[in-house]
C-alpha atoms as a PDB file:
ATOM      1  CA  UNK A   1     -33.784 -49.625   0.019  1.00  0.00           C
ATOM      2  CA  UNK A   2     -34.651 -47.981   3.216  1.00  0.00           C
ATOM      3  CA  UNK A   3     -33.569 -49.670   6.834  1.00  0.00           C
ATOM      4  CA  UNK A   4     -34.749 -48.093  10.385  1.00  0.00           C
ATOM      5  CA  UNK A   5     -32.608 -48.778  13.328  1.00  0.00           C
ATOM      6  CA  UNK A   6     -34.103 -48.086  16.733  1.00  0.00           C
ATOM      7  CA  UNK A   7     -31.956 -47.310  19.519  1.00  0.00           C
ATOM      8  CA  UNK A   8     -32.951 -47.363  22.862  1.00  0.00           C
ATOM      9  CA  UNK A   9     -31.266 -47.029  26.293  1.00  0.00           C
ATOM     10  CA  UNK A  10     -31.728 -50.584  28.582  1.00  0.00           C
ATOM     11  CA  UNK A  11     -33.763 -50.883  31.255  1.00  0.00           C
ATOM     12  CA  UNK A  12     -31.978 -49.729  34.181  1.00  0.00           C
ATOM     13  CA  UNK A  13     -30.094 -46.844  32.404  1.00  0.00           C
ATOM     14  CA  UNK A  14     -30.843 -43.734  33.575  1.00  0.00           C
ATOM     15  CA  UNK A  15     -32.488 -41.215  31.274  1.00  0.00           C
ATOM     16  CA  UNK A  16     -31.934 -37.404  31.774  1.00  0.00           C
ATOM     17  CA  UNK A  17     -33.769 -36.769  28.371  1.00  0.00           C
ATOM     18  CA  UNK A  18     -36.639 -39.088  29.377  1.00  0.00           C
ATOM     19  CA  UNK A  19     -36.873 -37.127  32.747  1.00  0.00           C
ATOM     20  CA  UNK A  20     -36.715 -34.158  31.116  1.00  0.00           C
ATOM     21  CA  UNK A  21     -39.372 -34.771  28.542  1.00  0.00           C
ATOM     22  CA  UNK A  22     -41.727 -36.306  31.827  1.00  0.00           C
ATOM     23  CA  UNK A  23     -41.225 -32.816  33.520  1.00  0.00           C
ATOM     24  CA  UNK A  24     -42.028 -30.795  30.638  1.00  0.00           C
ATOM     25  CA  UNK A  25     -44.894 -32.887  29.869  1.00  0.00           C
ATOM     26  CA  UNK A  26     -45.945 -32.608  33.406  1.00  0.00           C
ATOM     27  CA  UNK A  27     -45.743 -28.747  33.694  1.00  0.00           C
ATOM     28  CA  UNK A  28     -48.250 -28.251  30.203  1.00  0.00           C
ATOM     29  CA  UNK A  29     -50.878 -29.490  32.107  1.00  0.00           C
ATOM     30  CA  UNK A  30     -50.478 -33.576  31.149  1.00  0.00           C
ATOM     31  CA  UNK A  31     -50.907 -35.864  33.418  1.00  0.00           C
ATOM     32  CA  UNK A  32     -50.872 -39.619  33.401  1.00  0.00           C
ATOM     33  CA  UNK A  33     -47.883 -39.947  31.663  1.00  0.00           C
ATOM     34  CA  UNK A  34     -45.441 -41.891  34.176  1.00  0.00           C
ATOM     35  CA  UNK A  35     -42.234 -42.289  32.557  1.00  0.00           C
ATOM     36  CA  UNK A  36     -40.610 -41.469  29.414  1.00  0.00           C
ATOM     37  CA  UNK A  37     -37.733 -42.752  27.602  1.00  0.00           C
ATOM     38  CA  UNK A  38     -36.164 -41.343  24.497  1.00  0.00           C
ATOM     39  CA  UNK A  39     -33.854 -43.205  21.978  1.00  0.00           C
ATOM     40  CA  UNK A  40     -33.030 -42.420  18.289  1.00  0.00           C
ATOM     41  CA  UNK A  41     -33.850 -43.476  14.760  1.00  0.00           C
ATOM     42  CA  UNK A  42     -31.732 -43.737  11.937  1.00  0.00           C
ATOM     43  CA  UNK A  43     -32.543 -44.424   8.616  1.00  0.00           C
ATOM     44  CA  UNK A  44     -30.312 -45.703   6.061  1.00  0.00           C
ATOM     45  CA  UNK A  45     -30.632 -45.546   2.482  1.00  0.00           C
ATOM     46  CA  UNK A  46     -28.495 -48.331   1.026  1.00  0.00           C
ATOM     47  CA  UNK A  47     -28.259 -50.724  -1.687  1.00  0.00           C
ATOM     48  CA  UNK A  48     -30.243 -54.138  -1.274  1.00  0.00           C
ATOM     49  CA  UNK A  49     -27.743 -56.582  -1.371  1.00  0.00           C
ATOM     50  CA  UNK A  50     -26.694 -54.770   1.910  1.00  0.00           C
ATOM     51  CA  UNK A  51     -26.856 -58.134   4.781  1.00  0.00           C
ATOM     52  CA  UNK A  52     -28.685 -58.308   8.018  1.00  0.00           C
ATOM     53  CA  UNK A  53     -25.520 -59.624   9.092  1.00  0.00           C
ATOM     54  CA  UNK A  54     -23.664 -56.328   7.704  1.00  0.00           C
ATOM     55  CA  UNK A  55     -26.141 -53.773   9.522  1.00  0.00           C
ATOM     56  CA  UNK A  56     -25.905 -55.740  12.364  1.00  0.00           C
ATOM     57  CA  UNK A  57     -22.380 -54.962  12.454  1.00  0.00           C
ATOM     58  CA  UNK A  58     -22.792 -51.372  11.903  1.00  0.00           C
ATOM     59  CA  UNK A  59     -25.116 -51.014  14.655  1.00  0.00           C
ATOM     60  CA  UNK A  60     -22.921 -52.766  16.980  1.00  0.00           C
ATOM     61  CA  UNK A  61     -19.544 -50.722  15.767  1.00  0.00           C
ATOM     62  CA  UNK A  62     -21.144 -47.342  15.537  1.00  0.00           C
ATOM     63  CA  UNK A  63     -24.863 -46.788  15.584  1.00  0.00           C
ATOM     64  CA  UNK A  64     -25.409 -48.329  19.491  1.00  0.00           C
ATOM     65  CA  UNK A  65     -23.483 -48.129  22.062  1.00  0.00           C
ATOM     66  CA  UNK A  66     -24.083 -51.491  23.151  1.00  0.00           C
ATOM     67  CA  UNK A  67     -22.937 -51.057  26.427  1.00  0.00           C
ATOM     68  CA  UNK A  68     -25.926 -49.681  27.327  1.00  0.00           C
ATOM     69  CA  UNK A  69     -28.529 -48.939  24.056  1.00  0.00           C
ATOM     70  CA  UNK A  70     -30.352 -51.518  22.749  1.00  0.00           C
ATOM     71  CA  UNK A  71     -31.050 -51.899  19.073  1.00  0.00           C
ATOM     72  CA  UNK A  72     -33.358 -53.079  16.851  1.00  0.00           C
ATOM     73  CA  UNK A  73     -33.181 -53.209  12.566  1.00  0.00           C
ATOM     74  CA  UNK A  74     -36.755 -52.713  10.578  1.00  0.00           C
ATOM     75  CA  UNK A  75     -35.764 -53.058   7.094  1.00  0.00           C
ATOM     76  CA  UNK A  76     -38.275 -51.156   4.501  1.00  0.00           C
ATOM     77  CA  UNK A  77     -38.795 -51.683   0.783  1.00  0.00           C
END
């Protein structure tokens, strides 16, 4: 079985990556775009009896930094 985890940064945390991206975007010639934030994705292979409770855990140990990412689990088939 396959799981995606999303992490994100929370509102109010600055993004240098984000800004960086907006710039970039900016100087090709795009405009419109006004704001960008970047986060991750991780995918997990793992065996199906695997919990929500249990990758809930590993997001909040390891995968986020829940301090100031957000998270969110979309488990696959």
């Amino acid at each position: 079985m396959k799981t995606r985890i999303h992490v994100t940064l929370k509102s109010g945390v600055l993004d240098p990556q984000g800004k960086a991206i907006h710039h970039a975007l900016e100087g090709l010639g795009f405009s419109g775009v006004n704001d960008v934030r970047a986060g991750k994705l991780i995918e997990i292979e793992h065996d199906p009896a695997l919990t929500d409770a249990e990758l809930d855990q590993m997001c909040a140990k390891l995968l986020a930094n829940t301090v100031i990412e957000n998270y969110r689990i979309e488990r696959g088939a």
